[in-house]
PDB file of N, CA and C in Angstrom:
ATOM      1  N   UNK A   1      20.108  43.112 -16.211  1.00  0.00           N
ATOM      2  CA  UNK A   1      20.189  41.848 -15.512  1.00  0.00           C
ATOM      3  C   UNK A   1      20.597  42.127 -14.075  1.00  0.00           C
ATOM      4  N   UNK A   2      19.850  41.290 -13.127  1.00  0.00           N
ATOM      5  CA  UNK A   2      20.214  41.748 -11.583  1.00  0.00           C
ATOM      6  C   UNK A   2      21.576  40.967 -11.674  1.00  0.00           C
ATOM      7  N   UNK A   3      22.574  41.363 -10.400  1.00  0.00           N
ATOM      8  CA  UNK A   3      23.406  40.707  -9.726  1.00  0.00           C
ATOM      9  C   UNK A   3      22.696  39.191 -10.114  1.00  0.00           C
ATOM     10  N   UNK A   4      23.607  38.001 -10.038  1.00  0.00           N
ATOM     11  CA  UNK A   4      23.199  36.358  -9.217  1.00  0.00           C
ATOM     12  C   UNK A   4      23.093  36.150  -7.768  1.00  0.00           C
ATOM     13  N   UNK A   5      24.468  35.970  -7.755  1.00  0.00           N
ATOM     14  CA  UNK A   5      24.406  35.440  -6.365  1.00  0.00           C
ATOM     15  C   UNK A   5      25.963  35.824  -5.984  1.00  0.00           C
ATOM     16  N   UNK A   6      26.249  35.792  -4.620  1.00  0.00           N
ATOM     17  CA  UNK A   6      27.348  35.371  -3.844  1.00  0.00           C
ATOM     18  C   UNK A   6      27.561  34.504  -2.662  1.00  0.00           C
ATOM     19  N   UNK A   7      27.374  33.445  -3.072  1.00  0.00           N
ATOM     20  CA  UNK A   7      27.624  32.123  -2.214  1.00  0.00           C
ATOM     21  C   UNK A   7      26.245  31.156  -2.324  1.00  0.00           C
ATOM     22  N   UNK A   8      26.686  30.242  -2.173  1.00  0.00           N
ATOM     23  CA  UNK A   8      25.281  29.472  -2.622  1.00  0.00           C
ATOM     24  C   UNK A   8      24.547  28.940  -1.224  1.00  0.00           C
ATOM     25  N   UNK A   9      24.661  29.960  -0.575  1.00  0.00           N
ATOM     26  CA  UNK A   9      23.795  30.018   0.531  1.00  0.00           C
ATOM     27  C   UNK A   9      22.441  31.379   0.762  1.00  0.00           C
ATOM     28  N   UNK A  10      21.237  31.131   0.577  1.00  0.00           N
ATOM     29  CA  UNK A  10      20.311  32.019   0.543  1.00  0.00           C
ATOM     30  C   UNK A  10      20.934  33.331   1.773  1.00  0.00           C
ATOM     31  N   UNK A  11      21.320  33.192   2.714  1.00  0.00           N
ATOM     32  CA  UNK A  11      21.360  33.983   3.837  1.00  0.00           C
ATOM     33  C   UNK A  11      23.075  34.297   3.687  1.00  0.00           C
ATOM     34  N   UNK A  12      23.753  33.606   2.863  1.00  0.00           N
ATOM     35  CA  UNK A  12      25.350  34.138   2.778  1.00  0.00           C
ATOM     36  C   UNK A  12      25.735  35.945   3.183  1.00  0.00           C
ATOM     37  N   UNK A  13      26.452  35.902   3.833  1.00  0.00           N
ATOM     38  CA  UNK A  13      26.755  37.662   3.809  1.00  0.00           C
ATOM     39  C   UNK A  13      26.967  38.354   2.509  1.00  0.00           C
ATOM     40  N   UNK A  14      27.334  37.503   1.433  1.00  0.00           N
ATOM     41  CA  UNK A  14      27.602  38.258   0.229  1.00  0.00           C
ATOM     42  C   UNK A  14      26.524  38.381  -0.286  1.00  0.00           C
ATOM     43  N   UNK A  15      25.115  37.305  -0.352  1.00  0.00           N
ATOM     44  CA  UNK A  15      23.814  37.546  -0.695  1.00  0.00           C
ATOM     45  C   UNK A  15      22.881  38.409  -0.082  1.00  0.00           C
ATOM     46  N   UNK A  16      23.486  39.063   0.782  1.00  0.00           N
ATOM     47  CA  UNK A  16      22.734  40.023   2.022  1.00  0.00           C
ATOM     48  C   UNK A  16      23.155  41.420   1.157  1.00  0.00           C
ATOM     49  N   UNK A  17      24.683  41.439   1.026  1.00  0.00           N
ATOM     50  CA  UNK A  17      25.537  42.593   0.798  1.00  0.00           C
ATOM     51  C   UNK A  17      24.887  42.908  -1.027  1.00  0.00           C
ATOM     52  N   UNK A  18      24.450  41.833  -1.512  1.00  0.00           N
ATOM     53  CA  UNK A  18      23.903  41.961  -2.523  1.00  0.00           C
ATOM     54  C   UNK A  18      22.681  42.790  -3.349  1.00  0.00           C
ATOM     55  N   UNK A  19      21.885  42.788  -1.704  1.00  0.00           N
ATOM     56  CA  UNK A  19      20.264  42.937  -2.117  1.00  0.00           C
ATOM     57  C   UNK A  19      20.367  44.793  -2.318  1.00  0.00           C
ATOM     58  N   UNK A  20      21.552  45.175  -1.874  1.00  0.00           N
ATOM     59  CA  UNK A  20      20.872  47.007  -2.339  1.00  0.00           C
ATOM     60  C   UNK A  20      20.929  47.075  -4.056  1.00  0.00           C
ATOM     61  N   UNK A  21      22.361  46.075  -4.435  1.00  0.00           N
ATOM     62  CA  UNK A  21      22.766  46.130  -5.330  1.00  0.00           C
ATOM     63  C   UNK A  21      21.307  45.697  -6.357  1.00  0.00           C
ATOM     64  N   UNK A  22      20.449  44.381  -6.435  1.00  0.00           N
ATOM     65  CA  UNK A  22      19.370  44.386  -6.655  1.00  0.00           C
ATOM     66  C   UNK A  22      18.148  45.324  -7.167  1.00  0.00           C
ATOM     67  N   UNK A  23      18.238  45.388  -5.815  1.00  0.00           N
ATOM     68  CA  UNK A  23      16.881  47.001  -5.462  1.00  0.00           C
ATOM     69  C   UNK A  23      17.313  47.829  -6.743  1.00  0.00           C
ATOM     70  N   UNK A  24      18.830  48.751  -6.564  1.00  0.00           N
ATOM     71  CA  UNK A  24      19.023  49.352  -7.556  1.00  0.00           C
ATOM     72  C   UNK A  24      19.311  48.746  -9.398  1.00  0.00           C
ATOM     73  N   UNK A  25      18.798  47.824  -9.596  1.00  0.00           N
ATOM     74  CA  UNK A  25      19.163  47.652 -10.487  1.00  0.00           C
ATOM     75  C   UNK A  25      17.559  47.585 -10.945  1.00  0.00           C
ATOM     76  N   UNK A  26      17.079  47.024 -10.400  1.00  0.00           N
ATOM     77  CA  UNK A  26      15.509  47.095 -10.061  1.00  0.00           C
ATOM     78  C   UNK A  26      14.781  48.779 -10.421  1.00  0.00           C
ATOM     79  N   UNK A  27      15.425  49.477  -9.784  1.00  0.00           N
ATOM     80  CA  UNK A  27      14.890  50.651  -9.770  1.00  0.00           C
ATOM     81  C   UNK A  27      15.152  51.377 -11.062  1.00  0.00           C
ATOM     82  N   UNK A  28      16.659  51.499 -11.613  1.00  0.00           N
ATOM     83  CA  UNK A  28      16.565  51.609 -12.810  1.00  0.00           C
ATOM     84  C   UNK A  28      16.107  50.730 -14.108  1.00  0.00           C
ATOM     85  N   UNK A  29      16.043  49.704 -14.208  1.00  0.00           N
ATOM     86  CA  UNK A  29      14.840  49.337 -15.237  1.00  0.00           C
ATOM     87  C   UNK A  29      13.654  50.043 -14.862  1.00  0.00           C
ATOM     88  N   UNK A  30      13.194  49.994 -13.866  1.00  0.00           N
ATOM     89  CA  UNK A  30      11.833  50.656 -13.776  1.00  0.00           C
ATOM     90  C   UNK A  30      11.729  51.954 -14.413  1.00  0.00           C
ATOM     91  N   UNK A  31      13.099  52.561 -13.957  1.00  0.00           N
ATOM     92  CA  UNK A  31      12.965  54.198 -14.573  1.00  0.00           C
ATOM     93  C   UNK A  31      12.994  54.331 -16.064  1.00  0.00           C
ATOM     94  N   UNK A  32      13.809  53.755 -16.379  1.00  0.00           N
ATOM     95  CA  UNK A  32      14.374  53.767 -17.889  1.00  0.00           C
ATOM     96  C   UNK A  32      13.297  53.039 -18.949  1.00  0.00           C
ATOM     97  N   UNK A  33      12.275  52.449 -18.755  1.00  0.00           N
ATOM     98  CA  UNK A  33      11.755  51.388 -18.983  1.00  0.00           C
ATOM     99  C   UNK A  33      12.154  49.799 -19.906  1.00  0.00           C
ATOM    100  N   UNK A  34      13.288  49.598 -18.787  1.00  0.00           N
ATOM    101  CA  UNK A  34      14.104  48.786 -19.377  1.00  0.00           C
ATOM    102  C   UNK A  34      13.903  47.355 -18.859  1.00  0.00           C
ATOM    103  N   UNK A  35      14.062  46.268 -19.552  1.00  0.00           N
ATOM    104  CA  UNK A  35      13.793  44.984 -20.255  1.00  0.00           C
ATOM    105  C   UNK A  35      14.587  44.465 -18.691  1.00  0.00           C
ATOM    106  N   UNK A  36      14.230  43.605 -17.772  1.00  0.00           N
ATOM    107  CA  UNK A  36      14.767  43.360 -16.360  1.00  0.00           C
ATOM    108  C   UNK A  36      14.966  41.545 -16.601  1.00  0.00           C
ATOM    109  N   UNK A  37      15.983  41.355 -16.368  1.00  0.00           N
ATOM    110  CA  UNK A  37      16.172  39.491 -16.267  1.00  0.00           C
ATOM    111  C   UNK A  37      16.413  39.508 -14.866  1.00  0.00           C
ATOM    112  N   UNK A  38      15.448  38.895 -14.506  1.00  0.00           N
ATOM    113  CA  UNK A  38      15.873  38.408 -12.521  1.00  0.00           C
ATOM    114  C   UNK A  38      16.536  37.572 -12.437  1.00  0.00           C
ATOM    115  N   UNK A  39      17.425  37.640 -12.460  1.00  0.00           N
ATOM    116  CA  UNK A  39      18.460  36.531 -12.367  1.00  0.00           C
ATOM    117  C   UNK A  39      18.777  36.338 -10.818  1.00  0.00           C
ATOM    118  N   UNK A  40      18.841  37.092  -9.936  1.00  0.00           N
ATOM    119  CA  UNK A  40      19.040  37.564  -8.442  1.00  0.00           C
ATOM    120  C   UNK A  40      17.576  36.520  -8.014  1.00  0.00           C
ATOM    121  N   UNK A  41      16.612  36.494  -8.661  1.00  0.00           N
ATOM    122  CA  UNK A  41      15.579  35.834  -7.741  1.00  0.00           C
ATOM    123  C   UNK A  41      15.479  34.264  -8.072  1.00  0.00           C
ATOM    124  N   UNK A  42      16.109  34.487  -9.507  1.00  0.00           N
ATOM    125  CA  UNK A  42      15.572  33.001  -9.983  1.00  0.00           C
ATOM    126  C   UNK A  42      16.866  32.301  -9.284  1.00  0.00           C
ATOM    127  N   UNK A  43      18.245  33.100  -9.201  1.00  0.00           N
ATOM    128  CA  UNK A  43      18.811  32.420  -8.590  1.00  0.00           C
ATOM    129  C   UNK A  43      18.796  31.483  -7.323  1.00  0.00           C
ATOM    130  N   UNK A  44      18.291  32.843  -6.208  1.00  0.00           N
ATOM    131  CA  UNK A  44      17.852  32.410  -4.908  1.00  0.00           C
ATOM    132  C   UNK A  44      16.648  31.643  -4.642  1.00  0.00           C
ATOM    133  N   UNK A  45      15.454  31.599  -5.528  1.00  0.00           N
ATOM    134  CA  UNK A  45      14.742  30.782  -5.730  1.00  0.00           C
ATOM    135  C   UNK A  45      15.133  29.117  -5.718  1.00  0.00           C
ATOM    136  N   UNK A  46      15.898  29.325  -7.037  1.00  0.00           N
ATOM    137  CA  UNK A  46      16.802  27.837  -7.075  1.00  0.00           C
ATOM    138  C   UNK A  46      17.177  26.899  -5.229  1.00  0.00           C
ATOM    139  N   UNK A  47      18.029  28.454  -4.998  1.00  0.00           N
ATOM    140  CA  UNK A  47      18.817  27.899  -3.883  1.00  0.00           C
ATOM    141  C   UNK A  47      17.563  27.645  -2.749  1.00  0.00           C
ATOM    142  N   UNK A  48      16.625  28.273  -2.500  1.00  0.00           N
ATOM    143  CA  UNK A  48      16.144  27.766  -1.489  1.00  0.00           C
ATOM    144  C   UNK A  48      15.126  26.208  -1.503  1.00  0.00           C
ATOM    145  N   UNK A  49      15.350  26.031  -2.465  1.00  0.00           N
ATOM    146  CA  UNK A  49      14.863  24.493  -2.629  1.00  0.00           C
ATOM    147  C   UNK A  49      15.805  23.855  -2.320  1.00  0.00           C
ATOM    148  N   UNK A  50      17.257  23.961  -1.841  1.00  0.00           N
ATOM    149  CA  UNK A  50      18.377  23.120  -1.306  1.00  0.00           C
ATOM    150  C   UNK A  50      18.542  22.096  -2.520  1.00  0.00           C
ATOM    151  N   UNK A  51      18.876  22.646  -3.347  1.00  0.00           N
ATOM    152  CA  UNK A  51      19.487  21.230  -4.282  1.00  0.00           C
ATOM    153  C   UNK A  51      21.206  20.865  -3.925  1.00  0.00           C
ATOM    154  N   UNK A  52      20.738  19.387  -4.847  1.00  0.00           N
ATOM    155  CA  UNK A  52      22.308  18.621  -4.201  1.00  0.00           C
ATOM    156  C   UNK A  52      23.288  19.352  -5.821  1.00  0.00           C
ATOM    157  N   UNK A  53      22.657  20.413  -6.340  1.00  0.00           N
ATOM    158  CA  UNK A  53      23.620  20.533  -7.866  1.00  0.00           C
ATOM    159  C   UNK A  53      24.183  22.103  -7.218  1.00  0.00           C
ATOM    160  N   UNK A  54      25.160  22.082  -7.779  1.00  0.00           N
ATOM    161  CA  UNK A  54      25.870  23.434  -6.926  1.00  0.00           C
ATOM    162  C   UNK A  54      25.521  24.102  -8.383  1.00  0.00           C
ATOM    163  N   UNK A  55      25.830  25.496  -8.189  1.00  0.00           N
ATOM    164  CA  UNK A  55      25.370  26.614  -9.603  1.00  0.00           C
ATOM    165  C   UNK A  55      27.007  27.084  -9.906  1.00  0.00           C
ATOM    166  N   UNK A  56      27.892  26.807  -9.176  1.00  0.00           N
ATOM    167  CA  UNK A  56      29.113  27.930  -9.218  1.00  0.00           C
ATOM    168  C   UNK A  56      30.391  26.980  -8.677  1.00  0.00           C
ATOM    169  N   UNK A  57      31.828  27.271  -9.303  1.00  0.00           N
ATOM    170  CA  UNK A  57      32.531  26.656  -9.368  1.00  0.00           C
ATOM    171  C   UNK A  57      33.672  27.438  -8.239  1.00  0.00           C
ATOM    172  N   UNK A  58      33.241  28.512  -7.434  1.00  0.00           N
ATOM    173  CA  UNK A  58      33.676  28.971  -6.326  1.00  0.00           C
ATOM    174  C   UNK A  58      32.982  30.306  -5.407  1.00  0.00           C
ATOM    175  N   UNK A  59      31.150  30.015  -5.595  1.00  0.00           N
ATOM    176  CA  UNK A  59      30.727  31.018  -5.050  1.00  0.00           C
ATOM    177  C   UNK A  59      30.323  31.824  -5.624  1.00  0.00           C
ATOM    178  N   UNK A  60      30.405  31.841  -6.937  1.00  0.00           N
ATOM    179  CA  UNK A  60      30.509  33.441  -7.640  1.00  0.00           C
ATOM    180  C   UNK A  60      30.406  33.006  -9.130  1.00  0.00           C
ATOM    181  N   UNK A  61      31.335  32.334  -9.492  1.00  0.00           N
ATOM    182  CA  UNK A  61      31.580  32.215 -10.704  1.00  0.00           C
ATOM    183  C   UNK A  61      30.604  30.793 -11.837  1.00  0.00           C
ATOM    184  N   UNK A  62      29.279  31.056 -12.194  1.00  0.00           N
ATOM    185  CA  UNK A  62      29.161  30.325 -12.784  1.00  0.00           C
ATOM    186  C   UNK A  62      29.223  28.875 -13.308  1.00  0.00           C
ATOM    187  N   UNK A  63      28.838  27.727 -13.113  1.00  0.00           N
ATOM    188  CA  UNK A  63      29.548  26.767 -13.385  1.00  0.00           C
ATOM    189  C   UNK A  63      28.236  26.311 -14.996  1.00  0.00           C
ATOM    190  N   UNK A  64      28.457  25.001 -15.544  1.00  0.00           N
ATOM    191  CA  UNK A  64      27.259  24.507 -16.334  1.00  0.00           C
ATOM    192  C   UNK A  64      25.871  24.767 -16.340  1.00  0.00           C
ATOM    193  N   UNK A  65      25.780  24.274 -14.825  1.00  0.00           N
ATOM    194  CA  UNK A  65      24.193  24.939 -14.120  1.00  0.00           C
ATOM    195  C   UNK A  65      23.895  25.951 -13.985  1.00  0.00           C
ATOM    196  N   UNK A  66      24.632  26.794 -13.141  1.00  0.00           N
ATOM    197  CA  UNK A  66      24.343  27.636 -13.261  1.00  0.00           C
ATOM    198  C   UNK A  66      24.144  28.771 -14.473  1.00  0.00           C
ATOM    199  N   UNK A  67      25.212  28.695 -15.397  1.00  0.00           N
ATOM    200  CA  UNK A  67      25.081  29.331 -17.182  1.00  0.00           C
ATOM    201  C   UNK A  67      23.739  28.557 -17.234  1.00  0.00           C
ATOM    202  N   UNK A  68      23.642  27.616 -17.301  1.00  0.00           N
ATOM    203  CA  UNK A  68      22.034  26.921 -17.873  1.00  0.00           C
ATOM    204  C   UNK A  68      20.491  27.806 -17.201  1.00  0.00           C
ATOM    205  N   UNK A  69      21.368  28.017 -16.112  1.00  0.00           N
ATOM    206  CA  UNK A  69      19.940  28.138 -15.076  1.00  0.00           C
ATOM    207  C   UNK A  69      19.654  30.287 -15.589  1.00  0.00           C
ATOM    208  N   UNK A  70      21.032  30.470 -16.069  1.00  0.00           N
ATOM    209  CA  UNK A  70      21.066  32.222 -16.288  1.00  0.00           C
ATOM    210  C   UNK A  70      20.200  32.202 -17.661  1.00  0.00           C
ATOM    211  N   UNK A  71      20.519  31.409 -18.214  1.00  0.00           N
ATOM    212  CA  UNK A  71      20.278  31.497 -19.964  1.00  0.00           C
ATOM    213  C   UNK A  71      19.078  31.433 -20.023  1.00  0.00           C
ATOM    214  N   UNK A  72      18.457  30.026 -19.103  1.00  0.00           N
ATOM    215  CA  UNK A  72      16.844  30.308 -19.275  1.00  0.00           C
ATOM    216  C   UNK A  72      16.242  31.299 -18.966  1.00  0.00           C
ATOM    217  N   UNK A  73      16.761  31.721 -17.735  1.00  0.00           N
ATOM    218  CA  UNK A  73      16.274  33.040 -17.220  1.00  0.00           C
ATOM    219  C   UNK A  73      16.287  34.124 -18.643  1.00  0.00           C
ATOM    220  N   UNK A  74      17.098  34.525 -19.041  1.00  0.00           N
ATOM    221  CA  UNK A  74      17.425  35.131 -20.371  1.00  0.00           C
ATOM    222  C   UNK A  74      16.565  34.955 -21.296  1.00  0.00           C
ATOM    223  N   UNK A  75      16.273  33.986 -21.531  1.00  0.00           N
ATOM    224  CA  UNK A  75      15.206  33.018 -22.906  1.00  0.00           C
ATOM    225  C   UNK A  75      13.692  33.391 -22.329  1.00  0.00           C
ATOM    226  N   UNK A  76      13.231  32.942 -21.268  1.00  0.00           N
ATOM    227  CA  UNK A  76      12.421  33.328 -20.599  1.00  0.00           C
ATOM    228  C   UNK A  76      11.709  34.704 -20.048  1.00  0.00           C
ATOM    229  N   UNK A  77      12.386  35.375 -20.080  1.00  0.00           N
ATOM    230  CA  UNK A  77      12.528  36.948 -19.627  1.00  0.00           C
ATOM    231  C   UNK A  77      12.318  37.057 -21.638  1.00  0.00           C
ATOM    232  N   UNK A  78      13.130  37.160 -22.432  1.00  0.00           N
ATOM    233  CA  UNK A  78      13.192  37.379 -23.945  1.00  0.00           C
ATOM    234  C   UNK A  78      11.430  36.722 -24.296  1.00  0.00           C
ATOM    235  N   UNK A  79      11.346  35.989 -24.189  1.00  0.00           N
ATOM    236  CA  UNK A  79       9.713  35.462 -24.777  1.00  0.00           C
ATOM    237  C   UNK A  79       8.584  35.763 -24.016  1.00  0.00           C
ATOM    238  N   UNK A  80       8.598  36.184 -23.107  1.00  0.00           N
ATOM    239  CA  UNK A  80       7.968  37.773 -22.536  1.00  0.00           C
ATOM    240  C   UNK A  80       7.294  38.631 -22.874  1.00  0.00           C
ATOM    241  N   UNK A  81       8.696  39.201 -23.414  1.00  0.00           N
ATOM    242  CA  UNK A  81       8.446  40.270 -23.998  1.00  0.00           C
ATOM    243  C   UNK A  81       8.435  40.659 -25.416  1.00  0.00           C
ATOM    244  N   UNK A  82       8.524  39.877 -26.462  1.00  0.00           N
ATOM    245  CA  UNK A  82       8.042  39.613 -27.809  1.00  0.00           C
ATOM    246  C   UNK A  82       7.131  39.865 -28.141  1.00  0.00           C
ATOM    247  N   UNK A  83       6.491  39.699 -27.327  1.00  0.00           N
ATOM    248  CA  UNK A  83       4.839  39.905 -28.196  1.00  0.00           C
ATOM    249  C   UNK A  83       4.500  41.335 -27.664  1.00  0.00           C
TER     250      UNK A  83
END
């Protein structure tokens, strides 16, 4: 699973400071041939549609939506690759 997010701003410094972290996480699924949940894109995806629903209850940490918005990602990524 990639990183999420840090700050619920697409361009946040912590979402910047984020993206090597990404890449490499990226790179090893690729190597390993391991099962990848983008959670890092679907996150920022989310965010750049500017919604009025926040994902995180201080930046970082998860809130309803955001668990909702990880899980599908999870469920989604899982029915994938089933078949």
């Amino acid at each position: 699973m990639e990183p999420t997010i840090h700050g619920e701003v697409v361009e946040s410094p912590g979402n910047k400071m984020l993206i090597p972290y990404v890449e490499l996480v990226r790179k090893l699924a690729k190597e390993y041939n391991a099962i990848l949940v983008e959670t890092h894109r679907v996150f920022i995806d989310y965010l750049k549609k500017q919604p009025t629903q926040k994902l995180t209850i201080d930046g970082v940490h998860m809130n309803s939506i955001g668990n909702m918005l990880m899980a599908k990602a999870w469920v989604k990524t899982f029915l994938t690759h089933i078949n």
